[in-house]
N, C-alpha and C. Protein backbone atom coordinates (compact mmCIF):
# COMPACT_ATOMS: atom_id res chain seq x y z
N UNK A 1 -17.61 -13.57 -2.56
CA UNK A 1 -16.32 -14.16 -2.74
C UNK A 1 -16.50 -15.60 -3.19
N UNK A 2 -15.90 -16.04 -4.26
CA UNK A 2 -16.12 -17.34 -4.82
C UNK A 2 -13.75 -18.31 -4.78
N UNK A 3 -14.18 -18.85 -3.51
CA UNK A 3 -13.21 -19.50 -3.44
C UNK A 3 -13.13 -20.82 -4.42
N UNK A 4 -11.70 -20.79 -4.76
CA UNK A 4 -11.27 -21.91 -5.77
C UNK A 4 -10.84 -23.13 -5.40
N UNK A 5 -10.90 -24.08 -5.83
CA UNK A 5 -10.55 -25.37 -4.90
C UNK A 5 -9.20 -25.41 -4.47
N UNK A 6 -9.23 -25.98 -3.04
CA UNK A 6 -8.16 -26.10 -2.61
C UNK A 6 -7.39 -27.31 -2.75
N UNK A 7 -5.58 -27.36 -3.36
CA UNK A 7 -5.48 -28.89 -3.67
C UNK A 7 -3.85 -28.40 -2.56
N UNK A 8 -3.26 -29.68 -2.22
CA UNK A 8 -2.54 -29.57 -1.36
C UNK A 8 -0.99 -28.70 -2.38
N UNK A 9 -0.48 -28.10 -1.77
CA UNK A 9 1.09 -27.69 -2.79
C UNK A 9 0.64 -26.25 -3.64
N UNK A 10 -0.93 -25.66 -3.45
CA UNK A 10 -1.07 -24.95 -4.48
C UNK A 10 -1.62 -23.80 -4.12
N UNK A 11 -1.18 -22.80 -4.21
CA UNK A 11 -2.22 -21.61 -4.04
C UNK A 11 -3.52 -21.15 -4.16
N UNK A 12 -4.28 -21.01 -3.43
CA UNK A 12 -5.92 -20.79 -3.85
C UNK A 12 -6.17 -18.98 -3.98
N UNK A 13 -6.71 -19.03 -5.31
CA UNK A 13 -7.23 -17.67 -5.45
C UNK A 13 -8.89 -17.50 -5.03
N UNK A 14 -9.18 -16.12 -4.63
CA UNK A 14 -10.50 -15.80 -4.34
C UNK A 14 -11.19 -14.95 -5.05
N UNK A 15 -12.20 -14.56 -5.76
CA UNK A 15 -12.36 -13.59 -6.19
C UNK A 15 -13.39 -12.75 -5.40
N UNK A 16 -13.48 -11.27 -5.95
CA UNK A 16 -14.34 -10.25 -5.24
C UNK A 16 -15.08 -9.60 -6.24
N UNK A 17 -16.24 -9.44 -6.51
CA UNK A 17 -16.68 -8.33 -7.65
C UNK A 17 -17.61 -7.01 -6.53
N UNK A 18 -16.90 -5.94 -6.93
CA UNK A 18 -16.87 -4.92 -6.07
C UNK A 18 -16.85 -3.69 -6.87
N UNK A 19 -17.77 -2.43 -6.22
CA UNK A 19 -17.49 -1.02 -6.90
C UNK A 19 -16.81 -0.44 -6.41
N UNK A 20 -16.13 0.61 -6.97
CA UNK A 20 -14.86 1.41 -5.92
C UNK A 20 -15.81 2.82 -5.77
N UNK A 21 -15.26 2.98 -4.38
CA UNK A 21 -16.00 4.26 -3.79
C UNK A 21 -15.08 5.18 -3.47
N UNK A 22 -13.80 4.92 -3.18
CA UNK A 22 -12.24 6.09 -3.34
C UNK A 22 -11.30 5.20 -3.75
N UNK A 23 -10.30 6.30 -4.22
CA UNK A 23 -9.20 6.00 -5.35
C UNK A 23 -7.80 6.58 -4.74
N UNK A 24 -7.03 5.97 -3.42
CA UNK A 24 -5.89 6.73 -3.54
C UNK A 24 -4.53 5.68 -3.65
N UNK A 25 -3.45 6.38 -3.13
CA UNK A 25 -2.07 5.59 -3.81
C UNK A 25 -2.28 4.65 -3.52
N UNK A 26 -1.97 3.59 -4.53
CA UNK A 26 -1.92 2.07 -4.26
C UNK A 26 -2.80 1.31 -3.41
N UNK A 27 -4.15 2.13 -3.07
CA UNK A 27 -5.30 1.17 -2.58
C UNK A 27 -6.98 1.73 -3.23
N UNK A 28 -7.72 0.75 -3.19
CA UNK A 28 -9.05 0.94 -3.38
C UNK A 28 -10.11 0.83 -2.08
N UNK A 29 -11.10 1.81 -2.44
CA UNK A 29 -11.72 1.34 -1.73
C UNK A 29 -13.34 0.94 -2.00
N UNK A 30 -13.42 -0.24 -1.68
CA UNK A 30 -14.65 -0.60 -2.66
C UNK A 30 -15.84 -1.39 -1.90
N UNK A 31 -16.76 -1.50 -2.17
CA UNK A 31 -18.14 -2.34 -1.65
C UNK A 31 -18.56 -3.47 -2.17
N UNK A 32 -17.70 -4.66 -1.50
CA UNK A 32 -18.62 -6.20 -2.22
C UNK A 32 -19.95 -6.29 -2.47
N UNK A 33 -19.91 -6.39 -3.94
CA UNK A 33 -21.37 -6.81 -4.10
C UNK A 33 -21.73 -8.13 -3.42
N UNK A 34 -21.34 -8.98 -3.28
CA UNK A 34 -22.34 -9.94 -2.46
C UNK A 34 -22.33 -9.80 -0.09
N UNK A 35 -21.37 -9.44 0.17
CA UNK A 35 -21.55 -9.16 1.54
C UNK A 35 -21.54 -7.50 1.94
N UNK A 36 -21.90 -6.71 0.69
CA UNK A 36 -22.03 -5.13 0.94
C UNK A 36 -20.91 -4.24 2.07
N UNK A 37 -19.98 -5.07 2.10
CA UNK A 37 -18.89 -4.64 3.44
C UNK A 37 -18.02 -3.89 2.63
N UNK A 38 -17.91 -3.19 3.03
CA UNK A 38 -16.65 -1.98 2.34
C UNK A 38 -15.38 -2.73 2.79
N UNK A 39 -14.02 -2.49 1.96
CA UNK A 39 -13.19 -3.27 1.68
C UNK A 39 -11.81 -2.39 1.32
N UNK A 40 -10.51 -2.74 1.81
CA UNK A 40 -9.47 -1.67 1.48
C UNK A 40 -8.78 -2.58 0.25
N UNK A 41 -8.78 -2.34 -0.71
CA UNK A 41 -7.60 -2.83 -1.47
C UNK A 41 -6.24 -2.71 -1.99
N UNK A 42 -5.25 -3.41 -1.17
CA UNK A 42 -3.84 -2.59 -1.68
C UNK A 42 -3.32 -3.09 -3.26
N UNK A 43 -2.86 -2.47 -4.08
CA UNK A 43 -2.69 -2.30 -5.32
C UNK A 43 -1.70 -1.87 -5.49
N UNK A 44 -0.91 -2.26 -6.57
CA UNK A 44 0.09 -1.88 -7.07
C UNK A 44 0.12 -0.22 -8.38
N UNK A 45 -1.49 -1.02 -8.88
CA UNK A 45 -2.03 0.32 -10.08
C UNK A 45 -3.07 0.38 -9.75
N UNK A 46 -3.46 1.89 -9.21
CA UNK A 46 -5.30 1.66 -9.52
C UNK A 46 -5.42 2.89 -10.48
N UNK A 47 -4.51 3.24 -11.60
CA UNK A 47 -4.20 4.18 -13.02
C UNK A 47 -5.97 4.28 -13.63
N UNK A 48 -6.10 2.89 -14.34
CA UNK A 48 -7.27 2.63 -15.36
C UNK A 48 -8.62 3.07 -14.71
N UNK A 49 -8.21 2.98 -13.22
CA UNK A 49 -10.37 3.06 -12.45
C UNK A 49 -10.30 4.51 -12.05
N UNK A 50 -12.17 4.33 -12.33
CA UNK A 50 -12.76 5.76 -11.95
C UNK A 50 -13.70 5.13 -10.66
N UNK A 51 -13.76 5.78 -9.42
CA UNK A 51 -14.98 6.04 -8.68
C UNK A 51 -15.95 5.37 -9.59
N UNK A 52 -16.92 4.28 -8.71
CA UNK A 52 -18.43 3.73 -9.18
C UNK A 52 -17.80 2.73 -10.48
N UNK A 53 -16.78 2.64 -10.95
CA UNK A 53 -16.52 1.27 -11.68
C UNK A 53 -16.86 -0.15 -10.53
N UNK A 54 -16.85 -1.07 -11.61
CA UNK A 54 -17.29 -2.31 -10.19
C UNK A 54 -15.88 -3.17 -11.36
N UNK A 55 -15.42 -4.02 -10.44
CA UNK A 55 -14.42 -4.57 -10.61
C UNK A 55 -14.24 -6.35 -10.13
N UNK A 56 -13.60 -6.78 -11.03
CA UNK A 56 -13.39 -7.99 -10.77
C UNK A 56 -12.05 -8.33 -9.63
N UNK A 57 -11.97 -8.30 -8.55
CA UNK A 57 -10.47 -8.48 -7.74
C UNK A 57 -10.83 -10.24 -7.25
N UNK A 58 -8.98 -10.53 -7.99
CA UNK A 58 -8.37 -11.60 -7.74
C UNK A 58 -7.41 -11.49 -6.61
N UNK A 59 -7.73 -12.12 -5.39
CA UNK A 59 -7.01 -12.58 -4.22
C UNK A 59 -6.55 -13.68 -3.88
N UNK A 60 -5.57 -13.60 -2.56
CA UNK A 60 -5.22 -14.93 -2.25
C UNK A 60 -5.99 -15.57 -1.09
N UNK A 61 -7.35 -14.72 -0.75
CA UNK A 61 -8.37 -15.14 0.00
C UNK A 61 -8.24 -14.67 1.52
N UNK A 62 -6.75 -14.15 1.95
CA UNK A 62 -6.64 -13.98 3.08
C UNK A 62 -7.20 -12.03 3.43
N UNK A 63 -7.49 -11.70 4.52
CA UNK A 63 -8.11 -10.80 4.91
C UNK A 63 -7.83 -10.62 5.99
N UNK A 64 -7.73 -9.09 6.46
CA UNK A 64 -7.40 -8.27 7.86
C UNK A 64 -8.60 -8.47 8.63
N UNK A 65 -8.73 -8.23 9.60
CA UNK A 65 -9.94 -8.41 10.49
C UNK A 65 -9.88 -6.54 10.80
N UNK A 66 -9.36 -5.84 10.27
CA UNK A 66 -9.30 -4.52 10.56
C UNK A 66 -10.24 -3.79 9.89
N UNK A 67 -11.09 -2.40 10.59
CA UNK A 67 -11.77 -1.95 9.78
C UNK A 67 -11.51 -0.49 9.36
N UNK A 68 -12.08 -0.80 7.87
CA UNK A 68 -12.62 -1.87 6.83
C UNK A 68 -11.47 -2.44 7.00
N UNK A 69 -12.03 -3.83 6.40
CA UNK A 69 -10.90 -5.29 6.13
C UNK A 69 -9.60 -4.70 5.07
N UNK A 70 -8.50 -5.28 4.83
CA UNK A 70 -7.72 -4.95 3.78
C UNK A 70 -7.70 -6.52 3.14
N UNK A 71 -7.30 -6.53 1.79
CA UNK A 71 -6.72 -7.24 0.82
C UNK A 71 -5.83 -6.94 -0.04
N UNK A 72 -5.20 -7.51 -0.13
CA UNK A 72 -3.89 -7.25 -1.66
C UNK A 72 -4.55 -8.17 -2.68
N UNK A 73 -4.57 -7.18 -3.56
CA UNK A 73 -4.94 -7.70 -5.00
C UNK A 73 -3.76 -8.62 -5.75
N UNK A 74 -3.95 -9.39 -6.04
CA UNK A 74 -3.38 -9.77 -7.54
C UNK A 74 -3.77 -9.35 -8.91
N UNK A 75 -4.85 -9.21 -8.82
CA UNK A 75 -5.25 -8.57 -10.38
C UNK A 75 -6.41 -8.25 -10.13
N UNK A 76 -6.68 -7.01 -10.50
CA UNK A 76 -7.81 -6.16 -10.49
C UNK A 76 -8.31 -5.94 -12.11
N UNK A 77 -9.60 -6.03 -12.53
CA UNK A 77 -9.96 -5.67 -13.97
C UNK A 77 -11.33 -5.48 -13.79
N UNK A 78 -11.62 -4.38 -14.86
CA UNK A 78 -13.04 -3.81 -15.01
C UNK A 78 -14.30 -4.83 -15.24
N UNK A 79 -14.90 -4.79 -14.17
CA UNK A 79 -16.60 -5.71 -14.60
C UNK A 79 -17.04 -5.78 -16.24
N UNK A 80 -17.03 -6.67 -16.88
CA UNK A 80 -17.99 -6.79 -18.20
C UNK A 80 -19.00 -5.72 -17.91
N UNK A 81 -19.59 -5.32 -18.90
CA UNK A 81 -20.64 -4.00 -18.76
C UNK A 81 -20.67 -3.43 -17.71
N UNK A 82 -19.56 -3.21 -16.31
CA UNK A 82 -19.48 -2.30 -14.92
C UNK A 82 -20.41 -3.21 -14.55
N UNK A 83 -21.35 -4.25 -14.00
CA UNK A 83 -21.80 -5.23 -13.84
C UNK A 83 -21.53 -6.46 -13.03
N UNK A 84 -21.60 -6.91 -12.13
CA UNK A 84 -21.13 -7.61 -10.70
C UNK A 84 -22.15 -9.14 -11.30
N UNK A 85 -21.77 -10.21 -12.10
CA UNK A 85 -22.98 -11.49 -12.21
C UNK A 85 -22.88 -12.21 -11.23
């Protein structure tokens, strides 16, 4: 997770680069590549992904302590070459 600077008045986004391991209504479920923790993602579309895509997810950094954790996406999009840098 690569947090964005925080300035006072402004929203901070987080990002996640992650593969998805199931695909159902309006959530993902996927494995951070950098803390390997499986992860629920709620979504509005998960239409475009297949199982084993790795993905770029934009958050607002906050997280469930529930397991697996949940997040709401803001924008989810396919890894450059399926590829986590």
């Amino acid at each position: 997770m690569y947090p964005m600077h925080i300035l006072p008045g402004v929203i901070t986004m987080t990002t996640m680069c992650a593969r998805i391991l199931e695909i159902d209504d309006n959530r993902l479920l996927v494995r951070d590549s950098r803390s390997r923790q499986e992860v629920a993602v709620n979504t509005r579309c998960n239409c475009n992904f297949d199982v084993g895509d790795r993905v770029i997810i934009v958050y607002s950094g906050a997280m469930t302590m529930s397991i697996p954790p949940q997040i709401s996406a803001i924008r989810i999009r396919k890894a450059p070459f399926n590829r986590c840098f």
